[in-house]
C-alpha atoms as a PDB file:
ATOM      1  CA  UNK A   1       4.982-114.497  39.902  1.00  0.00           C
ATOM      2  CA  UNK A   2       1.389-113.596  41.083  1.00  0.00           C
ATOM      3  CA  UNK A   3      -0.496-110.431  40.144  1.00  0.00           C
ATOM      4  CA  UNK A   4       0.124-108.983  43.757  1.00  0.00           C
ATOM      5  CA  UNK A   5       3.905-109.095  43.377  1.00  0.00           C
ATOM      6  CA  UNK A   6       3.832-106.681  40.465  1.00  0.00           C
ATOM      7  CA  UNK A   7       5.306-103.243  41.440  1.00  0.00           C
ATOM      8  CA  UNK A   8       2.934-100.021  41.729  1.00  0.00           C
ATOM      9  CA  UNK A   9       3.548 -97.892  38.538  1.00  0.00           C
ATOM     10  CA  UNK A  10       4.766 -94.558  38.632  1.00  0.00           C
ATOM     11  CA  UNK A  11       1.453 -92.848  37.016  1.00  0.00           C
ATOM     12  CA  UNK A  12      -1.424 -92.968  38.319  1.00  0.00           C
ATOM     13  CA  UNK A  13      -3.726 -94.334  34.965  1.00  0.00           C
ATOM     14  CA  UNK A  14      -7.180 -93.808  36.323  1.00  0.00           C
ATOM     15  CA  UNK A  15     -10.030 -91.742  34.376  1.00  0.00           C
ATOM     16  CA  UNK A  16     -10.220 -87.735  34.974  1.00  0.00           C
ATOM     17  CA  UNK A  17     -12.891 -86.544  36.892  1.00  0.00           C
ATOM     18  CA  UNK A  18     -15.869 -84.773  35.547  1.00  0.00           C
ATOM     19  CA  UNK A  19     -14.897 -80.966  36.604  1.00  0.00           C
ATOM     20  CA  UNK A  20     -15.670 -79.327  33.058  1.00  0.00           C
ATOM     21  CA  UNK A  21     -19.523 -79.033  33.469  1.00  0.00           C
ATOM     22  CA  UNK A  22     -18.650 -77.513  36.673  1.00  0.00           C
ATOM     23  CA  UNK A  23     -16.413 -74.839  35.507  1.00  0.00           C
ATOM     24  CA  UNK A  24     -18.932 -73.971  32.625  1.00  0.00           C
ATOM     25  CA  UNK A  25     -21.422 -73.643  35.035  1.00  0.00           C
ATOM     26  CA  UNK A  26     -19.617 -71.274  37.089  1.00  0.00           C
ATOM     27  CA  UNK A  27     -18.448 -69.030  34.375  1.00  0.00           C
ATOM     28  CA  UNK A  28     -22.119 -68.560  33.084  1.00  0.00           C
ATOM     29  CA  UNK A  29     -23.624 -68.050  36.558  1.00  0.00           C
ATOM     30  CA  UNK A  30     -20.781 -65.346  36.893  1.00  0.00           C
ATOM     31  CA  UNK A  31     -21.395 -63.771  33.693  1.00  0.00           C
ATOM     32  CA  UNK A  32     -25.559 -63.515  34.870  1.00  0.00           C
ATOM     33  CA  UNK A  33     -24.580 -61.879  37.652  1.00  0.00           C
ATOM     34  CA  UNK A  34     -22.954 -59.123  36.208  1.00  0.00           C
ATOM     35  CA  UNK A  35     -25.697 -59.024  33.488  1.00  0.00           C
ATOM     36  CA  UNK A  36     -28.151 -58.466  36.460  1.00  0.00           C
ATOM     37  CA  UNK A  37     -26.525 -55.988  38.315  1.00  0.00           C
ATOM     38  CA  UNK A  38     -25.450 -54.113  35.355  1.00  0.00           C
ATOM     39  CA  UNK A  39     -29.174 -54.063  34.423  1.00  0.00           C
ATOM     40  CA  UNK A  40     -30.099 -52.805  38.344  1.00  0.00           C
ATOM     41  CA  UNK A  41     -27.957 -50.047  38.519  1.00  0.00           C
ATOM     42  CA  UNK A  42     -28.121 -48.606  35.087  1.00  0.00           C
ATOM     43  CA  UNK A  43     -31.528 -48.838  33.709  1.00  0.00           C
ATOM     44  CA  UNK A  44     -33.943 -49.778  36.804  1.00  0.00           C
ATOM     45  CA  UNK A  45     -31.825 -47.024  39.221  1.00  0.00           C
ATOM     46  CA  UNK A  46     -30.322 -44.701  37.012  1.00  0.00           C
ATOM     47  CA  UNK A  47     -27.819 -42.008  38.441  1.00  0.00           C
ATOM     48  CA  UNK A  48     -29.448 -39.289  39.519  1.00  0.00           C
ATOM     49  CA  UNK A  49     -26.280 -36.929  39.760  1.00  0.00           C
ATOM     50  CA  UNK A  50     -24.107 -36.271  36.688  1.00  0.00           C
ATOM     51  CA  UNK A  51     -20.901 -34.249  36.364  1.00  0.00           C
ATOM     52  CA  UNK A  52     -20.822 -31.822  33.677  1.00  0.00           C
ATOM     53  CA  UNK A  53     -17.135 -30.770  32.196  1.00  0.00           C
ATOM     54  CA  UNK A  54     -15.678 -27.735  34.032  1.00  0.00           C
ATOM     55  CA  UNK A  55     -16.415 -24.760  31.823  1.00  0.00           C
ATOM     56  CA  UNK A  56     -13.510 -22.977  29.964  1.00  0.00           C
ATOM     57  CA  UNK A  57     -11.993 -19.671  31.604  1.00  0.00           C
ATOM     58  CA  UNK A  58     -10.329 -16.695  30.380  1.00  0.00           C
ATOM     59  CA  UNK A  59      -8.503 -14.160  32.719  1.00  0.00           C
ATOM     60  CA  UNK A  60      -7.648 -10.913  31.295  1.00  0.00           C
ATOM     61  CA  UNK A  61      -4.818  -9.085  32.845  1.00  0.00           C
ATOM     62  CA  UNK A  62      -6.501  -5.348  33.391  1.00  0.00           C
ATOM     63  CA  UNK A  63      -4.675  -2.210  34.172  1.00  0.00           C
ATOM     64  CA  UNK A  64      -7.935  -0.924  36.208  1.00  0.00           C
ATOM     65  CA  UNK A  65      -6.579  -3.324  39.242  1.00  0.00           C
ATOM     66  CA  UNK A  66      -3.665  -2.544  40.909  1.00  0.00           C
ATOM     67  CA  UNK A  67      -2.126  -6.357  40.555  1.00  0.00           C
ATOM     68  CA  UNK A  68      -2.956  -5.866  37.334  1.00  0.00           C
ATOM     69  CA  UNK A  69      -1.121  -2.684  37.017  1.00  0.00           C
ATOM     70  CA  UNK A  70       1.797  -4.102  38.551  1.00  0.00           C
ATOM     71  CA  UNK A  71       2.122  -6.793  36.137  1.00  0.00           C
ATOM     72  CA  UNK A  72       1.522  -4.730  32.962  1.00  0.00           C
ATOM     73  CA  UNK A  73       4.311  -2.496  34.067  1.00  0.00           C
ATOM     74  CA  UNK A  74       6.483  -5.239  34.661  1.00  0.00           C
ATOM     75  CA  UNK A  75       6.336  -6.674  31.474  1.00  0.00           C
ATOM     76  CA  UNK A  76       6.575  -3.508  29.528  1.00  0.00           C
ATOM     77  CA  UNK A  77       9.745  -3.362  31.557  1.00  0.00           C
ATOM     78  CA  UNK A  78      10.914  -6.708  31.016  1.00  0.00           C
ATOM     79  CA  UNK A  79      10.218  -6.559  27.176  1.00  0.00           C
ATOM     80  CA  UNK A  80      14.022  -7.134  25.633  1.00  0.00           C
ATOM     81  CA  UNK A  81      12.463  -5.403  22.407  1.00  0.00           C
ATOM     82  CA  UNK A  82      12.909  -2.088  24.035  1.00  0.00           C
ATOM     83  CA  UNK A  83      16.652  -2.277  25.059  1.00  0.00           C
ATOM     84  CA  UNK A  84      17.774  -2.156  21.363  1.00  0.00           C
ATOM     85  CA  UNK A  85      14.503   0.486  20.292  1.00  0.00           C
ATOM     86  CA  UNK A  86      15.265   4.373  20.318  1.00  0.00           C
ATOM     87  CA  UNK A  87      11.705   5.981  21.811  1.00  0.00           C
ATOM     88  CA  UNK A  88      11.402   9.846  20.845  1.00  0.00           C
ATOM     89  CA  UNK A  89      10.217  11.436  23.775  1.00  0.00           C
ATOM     90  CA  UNK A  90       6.496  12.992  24.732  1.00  0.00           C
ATOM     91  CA  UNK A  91       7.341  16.590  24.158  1.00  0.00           C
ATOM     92  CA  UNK A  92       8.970  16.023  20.928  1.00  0.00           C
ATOM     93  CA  UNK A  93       7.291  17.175  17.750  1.00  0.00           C
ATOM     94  CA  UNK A  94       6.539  15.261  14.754  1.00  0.00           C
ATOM     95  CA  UNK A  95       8.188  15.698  11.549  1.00  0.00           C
ATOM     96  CA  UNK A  96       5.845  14.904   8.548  1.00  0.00           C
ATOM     97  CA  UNK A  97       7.549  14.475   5.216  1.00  0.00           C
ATOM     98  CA  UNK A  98       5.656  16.380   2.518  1.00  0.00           C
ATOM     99  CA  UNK A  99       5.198  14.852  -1.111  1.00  0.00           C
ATOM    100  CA  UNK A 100       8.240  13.770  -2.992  1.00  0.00           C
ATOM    101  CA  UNK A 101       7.329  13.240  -6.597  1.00  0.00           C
ATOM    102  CA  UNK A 102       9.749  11.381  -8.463  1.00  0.00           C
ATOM    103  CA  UNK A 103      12.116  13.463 -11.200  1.00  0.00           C
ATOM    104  CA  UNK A 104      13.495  10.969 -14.145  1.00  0.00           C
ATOM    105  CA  UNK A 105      16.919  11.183 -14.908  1.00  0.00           C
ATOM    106  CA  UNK A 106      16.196  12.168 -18.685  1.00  0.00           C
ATOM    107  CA  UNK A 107      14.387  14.913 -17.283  1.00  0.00           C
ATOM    108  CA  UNK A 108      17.814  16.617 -16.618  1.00  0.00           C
ATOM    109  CA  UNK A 109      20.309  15.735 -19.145  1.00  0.00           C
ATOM    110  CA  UNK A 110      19.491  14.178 -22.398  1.00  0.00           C
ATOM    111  CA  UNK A 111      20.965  11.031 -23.215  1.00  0.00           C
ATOM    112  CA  UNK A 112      23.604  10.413 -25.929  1.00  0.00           C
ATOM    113  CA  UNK A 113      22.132   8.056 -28.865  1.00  0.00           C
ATOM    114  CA  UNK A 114      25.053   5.460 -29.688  1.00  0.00           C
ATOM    115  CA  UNK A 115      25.953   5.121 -33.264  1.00  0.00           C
ATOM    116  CA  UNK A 116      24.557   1.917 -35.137  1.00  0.00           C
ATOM    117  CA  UNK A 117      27.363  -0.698 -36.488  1.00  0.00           C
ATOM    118  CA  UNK A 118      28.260  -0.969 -39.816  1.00  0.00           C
ATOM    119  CA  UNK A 119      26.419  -2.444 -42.614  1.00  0.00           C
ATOM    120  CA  UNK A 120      29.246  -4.667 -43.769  1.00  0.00           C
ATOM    121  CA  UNK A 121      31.035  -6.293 -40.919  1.00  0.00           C
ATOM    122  CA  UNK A 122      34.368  -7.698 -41.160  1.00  0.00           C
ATOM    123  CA  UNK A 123      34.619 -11.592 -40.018  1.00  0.00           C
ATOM    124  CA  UNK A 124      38.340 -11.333 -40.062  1.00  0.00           C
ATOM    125  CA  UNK A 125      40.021 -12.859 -36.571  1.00  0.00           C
ATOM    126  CA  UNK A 126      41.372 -10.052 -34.958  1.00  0.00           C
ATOM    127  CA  UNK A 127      45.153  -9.841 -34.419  1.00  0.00           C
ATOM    128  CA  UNK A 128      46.504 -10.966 -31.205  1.00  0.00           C
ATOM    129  CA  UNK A 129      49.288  -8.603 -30.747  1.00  0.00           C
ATOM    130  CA  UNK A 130      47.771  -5.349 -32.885  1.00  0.00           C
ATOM    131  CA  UNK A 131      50.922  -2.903 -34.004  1.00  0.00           C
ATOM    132  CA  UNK A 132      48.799   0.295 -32.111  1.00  0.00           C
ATOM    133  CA  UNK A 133      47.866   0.817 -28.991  1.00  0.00           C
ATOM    134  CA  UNK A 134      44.753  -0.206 -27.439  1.00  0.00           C
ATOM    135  CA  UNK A 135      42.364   2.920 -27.995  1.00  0.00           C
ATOM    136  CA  UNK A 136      40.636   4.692 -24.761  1.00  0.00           C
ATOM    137  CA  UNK A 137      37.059   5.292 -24.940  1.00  0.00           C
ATOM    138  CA  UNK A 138      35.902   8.145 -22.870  1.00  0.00           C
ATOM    139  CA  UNK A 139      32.714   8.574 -22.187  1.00  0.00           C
ATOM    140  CA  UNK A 140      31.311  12.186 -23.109  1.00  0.00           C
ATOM    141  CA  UNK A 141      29.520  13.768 -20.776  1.00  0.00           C
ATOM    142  CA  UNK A 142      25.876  14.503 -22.325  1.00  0.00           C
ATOM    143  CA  UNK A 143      24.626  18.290 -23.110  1.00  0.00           C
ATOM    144  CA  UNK A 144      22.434  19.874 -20.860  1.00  0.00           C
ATOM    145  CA  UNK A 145      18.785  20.266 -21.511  1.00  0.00           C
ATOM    146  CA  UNK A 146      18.271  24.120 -22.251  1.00  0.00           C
ATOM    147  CA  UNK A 147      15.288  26.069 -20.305  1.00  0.00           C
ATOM    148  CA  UNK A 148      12.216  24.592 -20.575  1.00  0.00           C
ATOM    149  CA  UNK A 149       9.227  27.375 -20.755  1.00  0.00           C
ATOM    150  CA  UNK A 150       6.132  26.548 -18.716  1.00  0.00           C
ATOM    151  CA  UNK A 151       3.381  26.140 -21.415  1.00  0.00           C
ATOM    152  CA  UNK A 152      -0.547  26.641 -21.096  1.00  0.00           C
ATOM    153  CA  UNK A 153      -2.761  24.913 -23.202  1.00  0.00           C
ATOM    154  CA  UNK A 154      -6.658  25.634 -23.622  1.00  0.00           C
ATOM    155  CA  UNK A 155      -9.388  23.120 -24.514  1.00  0.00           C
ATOM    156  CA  UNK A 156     -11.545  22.744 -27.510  1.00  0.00           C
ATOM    157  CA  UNK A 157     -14.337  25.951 -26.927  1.00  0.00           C
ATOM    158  CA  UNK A 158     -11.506  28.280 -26.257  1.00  0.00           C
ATOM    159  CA  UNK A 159      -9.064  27.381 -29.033  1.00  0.00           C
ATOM    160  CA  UNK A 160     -12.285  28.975 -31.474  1.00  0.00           C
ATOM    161  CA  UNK A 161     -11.752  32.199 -29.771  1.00  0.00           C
ATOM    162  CA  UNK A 162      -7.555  32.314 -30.979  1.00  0.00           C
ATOM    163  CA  UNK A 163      -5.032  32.471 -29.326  1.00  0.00           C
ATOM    164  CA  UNK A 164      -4.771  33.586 -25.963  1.00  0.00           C
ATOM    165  CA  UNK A 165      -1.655  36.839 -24.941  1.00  0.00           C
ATOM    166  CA  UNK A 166      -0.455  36.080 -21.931  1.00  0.00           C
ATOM    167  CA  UNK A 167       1.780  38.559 -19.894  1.00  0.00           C
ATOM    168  CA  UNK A 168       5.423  37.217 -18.854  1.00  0.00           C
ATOM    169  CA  UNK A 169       5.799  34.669 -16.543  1.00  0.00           C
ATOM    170  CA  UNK A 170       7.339  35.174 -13.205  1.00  0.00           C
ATOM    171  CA  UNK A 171       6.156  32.116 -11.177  1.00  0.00           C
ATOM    172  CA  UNK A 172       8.000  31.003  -8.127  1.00  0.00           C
ATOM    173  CA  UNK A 173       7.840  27.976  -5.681  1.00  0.00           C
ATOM    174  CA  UNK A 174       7.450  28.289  -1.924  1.00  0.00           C
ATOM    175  CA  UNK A 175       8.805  24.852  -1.483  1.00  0.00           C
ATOM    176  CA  UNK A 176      11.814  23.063  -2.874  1.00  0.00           C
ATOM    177  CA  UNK A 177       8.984  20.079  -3.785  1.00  0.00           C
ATOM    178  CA  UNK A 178       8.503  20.064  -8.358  1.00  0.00           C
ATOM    179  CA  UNK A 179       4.657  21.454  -8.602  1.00  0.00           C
ATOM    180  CA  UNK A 180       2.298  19.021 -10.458  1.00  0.00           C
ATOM    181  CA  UNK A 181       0.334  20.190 -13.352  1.00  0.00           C
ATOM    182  CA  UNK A 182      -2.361  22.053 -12.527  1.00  0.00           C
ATOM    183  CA  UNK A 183      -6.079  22.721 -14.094  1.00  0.00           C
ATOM    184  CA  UNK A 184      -8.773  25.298 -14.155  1.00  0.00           C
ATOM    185  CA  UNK A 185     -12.003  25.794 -15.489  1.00  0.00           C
ATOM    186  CA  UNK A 186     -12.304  29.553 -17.010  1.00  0.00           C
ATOM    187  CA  UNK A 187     -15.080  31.636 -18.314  1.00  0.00           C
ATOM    188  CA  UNK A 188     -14.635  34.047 -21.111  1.00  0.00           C
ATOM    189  CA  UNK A 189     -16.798  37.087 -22.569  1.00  0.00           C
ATOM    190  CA  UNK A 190     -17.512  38.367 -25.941  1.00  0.00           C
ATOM    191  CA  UNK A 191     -14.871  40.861 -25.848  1.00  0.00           C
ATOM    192  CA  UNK A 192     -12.317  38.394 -24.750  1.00  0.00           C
ATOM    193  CA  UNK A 193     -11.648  39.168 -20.680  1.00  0.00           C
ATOM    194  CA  UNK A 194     -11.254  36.164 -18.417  1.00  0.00           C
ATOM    195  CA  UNK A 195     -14.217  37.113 -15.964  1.00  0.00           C
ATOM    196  CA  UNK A 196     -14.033  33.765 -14.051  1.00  0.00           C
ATOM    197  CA  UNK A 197     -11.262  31.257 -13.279  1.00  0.00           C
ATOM    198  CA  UNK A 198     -11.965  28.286 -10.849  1.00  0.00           C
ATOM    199  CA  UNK A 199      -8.807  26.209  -9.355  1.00  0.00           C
ATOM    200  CA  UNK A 200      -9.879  22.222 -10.307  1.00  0.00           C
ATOM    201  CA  UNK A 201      -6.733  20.345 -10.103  1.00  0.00           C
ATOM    202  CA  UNK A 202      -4.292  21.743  -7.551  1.00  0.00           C
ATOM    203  CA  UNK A 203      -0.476  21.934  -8.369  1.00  0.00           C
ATOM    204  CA  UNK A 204       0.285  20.997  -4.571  1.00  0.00           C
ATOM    205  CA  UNK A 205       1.812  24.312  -3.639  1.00  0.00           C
ATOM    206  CA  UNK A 206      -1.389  26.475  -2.671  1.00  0.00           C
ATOM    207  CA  UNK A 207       0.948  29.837  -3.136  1.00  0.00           C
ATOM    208  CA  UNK A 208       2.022  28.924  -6.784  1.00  0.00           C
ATOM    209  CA  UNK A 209      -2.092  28.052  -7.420  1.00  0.00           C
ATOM    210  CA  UNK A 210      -2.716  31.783  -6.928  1.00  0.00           C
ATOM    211  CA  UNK A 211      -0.140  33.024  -8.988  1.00  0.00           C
ATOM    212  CA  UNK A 212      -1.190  30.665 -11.999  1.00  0.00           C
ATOM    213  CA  UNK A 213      -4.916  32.279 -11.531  1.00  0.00           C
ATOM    214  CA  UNK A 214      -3.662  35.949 -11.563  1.00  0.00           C
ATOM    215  CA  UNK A 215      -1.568  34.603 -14.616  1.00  0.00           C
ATOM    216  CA  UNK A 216      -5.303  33.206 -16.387  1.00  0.00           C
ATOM    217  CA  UNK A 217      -7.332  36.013 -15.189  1.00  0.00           C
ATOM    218  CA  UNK A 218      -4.890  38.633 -17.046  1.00  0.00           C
ATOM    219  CA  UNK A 219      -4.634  36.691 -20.344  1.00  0.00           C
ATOM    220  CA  UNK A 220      -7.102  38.052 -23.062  1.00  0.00           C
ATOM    221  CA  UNK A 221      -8.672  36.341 -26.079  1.00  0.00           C
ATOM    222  CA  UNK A 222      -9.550  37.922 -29.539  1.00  0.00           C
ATOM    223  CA  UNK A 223     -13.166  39.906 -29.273  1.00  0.00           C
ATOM    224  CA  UNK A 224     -15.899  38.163 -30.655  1.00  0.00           C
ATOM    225  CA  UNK A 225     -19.396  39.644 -32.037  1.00  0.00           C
ATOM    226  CA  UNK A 226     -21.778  38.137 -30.263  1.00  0.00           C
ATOM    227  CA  UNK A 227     -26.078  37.688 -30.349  1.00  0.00           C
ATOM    228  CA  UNK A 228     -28.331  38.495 -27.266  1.00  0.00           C
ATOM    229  CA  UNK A 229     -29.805  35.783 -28.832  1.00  0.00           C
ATOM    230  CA  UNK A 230     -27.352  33.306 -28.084  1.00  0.00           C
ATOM    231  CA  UNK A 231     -28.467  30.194 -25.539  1.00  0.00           C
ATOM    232  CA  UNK A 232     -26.793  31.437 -22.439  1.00  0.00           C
ATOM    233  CA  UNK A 233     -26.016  34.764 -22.985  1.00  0.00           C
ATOM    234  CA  UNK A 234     -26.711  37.602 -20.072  1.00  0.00           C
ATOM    235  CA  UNK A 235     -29.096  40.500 -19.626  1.00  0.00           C
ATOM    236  CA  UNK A 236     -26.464  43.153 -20.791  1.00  0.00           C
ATOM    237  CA  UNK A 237     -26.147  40.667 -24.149  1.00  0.00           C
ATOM    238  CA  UNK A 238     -23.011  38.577 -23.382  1.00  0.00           C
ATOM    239  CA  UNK A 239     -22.714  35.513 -23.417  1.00  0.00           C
ATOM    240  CA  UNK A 240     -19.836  33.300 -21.757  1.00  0.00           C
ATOM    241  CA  UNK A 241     -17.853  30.617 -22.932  1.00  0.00           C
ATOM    242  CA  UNK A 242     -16.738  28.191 -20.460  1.00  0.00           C
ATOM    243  CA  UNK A 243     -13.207  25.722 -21.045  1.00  0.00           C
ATOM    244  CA  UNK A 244     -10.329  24.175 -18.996  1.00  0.00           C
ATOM    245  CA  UNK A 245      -7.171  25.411 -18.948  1.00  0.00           C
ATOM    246  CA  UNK A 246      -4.287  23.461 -18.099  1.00  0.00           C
ATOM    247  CA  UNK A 247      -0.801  24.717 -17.350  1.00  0.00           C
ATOM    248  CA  UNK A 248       2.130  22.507 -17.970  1.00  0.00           C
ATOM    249  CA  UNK A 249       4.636  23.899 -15.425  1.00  0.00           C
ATOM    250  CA  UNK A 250       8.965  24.232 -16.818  1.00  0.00           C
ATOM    251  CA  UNK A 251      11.950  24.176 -15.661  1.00  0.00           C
ATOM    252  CA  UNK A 252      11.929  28.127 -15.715  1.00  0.00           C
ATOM    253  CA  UNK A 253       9.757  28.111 -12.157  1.00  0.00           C
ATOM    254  CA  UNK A 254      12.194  29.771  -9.960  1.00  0.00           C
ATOM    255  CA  UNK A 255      12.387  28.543  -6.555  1.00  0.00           C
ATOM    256  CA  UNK A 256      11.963  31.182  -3.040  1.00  0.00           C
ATOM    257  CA  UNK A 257      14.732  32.358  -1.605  1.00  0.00           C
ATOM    258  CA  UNK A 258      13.695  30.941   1.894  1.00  0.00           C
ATOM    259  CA  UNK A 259      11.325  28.478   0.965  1.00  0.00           C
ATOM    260  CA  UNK A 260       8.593  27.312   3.772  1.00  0.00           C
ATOM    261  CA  UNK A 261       6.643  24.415   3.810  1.00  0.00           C
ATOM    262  CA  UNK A 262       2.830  25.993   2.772  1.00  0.00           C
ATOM    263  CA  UNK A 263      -0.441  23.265   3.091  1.00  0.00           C
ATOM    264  CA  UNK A 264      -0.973  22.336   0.073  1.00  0.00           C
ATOM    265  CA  UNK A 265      -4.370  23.570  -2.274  1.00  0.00           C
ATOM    266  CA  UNK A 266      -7.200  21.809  -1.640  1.00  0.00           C
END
């Protein structure tokens, strides 16, 4: 058998063409082109219009408008809060709650001391089934506290002149409120009067405040000689001598029969 009686093959065995410098060639012309016209349009001609961000807004809902109005009022009446909220109405007057000082229990009653164990304790197992009864404790009910007397105490320059006489007290609350302890700053003579008394810490009941100053201004000290040539004596040749006096009030303050709520001292 010749060469020319051989049967064609199924492949076709011949060299590839050349097409890779052509594809290369291609891409990089490509790629110039956009190089270029990226280079024309963004740094030769720039822009010339840019777009800022829109700027932020706020609306407030104002009741000077009559949409605005409209809307306030129907979201006050839309607000579920106010179905379950009792409103006290316009005309209604306001109740203010005057000063509530707090009262300790021991004030009142005085407590019952317990008695301490025994020195020798017994380590013995108690009994399961005792032969007596189980013994009742009772609690006792704890004595009264007897009447307290409201007391007045005098500072340091006026304990030198003795001991002050006071008349007998007869002080009584306008409110149902415990007074706090009140202060004043008094003046006394050479022969002993109270000539002036100044309120300096108020007791919070301005009514009881002026009875405690009547109470001052009538107590009397023992007489004392004194010098016109004292520092701070007068023209007539007394001299004064200036202290606080504070008054620590009792149970024995009796209370108004109809008390009324009085503004407090300043």
């Amino acid at each position: 058998m010749n060469a020319s009686a051989a049967p064609a093959l199924l492949f076709s065995w011949e060299g590839p063409r050349r097409r890779n410098l052509a594809l290369i060639g291609f891409l990089a012309l490509s790629f110039a082109a956009h190089v270029f016209g990226l280079y024309l349009f963004q740094v030769v001609y720039p822009a010339t219009v840019s777009l800022t961000p829109a700027p932020h807004r706020v609306s407030f809902i104002s009741a000077k408008s009559e949409e605005g109005a409209a809307l306030l009022r129907w979201i006050d009446a839309e607000d579920p809060a106010l179905a379950s909220t009792t409103r006290r109405p316009a005309e209604a007057k306001r109740y203010l709650l005057g000063k509530i000082q707090h009262t300790p229990s021991y004030a009142e009653s005085e407590p019952v001391l317990r008695r301490p164990p025994p020195l020798t304790v017994d380590l013995r197992v108690p009994s399961a089934q005792p032969p007596a009864a189980v013994p009742l404790r009772r609690s006792t009910k704890p004595a009264a506290i007897g009447p307290v007397p409201t007391n007045i105490t005098v500072s340091g320059d006026l304990q030198s002149l003795g001991q002050p006489k006071f008349l007998p007290t007869n002080f009584k609350l306008s409110g149902k409120e415990s007074p706090q302890n009140a202060r004043f700053r008094i003046a006394v003579d050479s022969n002993g009067v109270v000539v002036h008394c100044f309120l300096l810490v108020s007791s919070q009941d301005a009514a009881l405040d002026e009875q405690a100053r009547q109470h001052l201004a009538l107590c009397r000290f023992s007489a004392r000689p004194v010098s016109s040539k004292v520092e701070g004596s007068t023209s007539s040749g007394k001299s004064l001598v200036w202290g606080i006096a504070t008054i620590d009030w009792g149970n024995d303050v009796a209370i108004a029969p109809n008390p009324k709520p009085s503004p407090s001292a300043p």
